[in-house]
C-alpha atoms as a PDB file:
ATOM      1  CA  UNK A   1       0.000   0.000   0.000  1.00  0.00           C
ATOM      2  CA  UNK A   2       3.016   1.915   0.682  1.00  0.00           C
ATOM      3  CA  UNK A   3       4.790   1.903  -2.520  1.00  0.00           C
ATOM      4  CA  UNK A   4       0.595   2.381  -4.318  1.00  0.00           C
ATOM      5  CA  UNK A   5       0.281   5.879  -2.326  1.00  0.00           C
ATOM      6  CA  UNK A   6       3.843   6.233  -3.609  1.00  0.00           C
ATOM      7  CA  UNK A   7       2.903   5.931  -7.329  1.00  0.00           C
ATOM      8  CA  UNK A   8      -0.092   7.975  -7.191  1.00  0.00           C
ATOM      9  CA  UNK A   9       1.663  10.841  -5.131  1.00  0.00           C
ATOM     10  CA  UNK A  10       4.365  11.021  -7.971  1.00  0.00           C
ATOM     11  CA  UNK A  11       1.934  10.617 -10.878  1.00  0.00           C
ATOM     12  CA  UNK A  12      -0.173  13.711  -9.956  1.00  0.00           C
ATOM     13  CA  UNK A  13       2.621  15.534  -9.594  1.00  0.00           C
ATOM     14  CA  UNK A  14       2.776  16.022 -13.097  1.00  0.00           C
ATOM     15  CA  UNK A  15       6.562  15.703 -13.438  1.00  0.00           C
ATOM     16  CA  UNK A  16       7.401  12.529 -15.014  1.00  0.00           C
ATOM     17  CA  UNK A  17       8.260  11.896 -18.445  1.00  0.00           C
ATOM     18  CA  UNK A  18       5.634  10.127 -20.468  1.00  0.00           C
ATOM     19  CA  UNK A  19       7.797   6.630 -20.484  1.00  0.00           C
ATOM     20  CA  UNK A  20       8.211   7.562 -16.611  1.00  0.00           C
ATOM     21  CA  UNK A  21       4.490   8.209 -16.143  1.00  0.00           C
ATOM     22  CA  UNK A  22       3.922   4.603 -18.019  1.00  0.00           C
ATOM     23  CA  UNK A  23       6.013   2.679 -16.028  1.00  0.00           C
ATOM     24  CA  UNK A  24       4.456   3.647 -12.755  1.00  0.00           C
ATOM     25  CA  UNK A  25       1.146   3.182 -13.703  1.00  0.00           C
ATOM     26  CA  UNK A  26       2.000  -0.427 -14.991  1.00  0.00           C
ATOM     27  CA  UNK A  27       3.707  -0.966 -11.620  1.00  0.00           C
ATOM     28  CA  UNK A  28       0.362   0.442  -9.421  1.00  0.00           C
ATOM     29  CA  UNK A  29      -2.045  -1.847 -11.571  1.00  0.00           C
ATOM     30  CA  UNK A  30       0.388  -4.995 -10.858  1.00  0.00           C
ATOM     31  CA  UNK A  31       0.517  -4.072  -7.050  1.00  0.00           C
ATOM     32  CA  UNK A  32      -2.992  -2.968  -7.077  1.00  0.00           C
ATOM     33  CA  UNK A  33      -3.820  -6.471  -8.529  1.00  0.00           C
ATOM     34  CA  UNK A  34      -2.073  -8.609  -5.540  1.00  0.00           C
ATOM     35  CA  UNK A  35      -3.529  -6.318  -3.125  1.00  0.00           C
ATOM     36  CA  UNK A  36      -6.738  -7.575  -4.266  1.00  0.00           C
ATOM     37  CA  UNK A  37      -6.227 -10.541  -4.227  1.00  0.00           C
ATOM     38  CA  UNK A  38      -4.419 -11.091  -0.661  1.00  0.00           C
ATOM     39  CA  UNK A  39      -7.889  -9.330   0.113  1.00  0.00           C
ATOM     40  CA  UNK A  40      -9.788 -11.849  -1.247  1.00  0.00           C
ATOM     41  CA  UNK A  41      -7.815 -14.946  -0.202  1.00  0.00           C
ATOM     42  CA  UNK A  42      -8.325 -13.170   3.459  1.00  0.00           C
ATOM     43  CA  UNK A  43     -11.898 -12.735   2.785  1.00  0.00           C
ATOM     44  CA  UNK A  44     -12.208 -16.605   1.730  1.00  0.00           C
ATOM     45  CA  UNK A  45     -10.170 -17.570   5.035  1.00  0.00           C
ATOM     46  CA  UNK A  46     -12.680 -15.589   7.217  1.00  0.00           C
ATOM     47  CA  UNK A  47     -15.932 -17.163   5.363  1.00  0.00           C
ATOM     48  CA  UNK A  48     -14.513 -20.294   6.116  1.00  0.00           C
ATOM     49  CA  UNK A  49     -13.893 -19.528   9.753  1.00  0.00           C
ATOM     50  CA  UNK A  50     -17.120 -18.065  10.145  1.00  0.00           C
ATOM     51  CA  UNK A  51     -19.227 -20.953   8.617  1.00  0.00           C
ATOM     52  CA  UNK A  52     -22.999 -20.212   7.685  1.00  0.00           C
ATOM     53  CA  UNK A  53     -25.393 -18.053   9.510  1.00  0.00           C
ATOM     54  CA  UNK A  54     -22.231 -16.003  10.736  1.00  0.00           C
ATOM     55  CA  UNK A  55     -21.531 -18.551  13.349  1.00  0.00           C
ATOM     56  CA  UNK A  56     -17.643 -19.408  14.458  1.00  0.00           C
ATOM     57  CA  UNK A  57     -16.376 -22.668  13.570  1.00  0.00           C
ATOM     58  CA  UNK A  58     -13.329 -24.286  14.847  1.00  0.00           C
ATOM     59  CA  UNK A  59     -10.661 -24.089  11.288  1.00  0.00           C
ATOM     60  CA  UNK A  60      -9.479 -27.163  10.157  1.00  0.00           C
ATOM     61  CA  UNK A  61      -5.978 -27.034   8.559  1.00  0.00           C
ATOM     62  CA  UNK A  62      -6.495 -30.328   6.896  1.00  0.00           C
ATOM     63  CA  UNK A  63      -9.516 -29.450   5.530  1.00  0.00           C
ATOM     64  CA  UNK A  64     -10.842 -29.244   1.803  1.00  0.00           C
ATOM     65  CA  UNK A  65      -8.483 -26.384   0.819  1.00  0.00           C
ATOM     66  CA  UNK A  66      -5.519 -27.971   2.808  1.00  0.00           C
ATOM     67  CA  UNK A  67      -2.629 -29.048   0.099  1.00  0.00           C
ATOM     68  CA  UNK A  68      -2.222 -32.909   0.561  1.00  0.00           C
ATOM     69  CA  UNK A  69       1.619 -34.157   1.701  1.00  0.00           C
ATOM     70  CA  UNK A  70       3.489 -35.157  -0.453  1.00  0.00           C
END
């Protein structure tokens, strides 16, 4: 989020080159991208944990989403 506010702060300052201005912006969408999607994989974690009618349930690590050993 850090680096993001970065970006944006130097892109509205309106002193980067064109190629400058590019580069950033391709950078923000790529970090903007796995920001979303650590925020979804959280999101996914907490329905889980939750369970339905917004009721706790103890998380299983094994579970359906657990990676088998190898």
């Amino acid at each position: 989020m850090t680096r993001l506010e970065e970006i944006v702060r130097l892109l509205e300052g309106g002193t980067l080159t064109l190629e400058e201005s590019l580069a950033l912006f391709e950078e923000g969408v790529k970090l903007s991208r796995r920001c979303l999607a650590v925020l979804n994989d959280a999101e996914r974690k907490v329905e889980r944990l939750v369970g339905p009618g917004g009721r706790t349930e103890p998380f299983d690590p094994m579970g359906a989403d657990a990676e088998a050993e190898p």
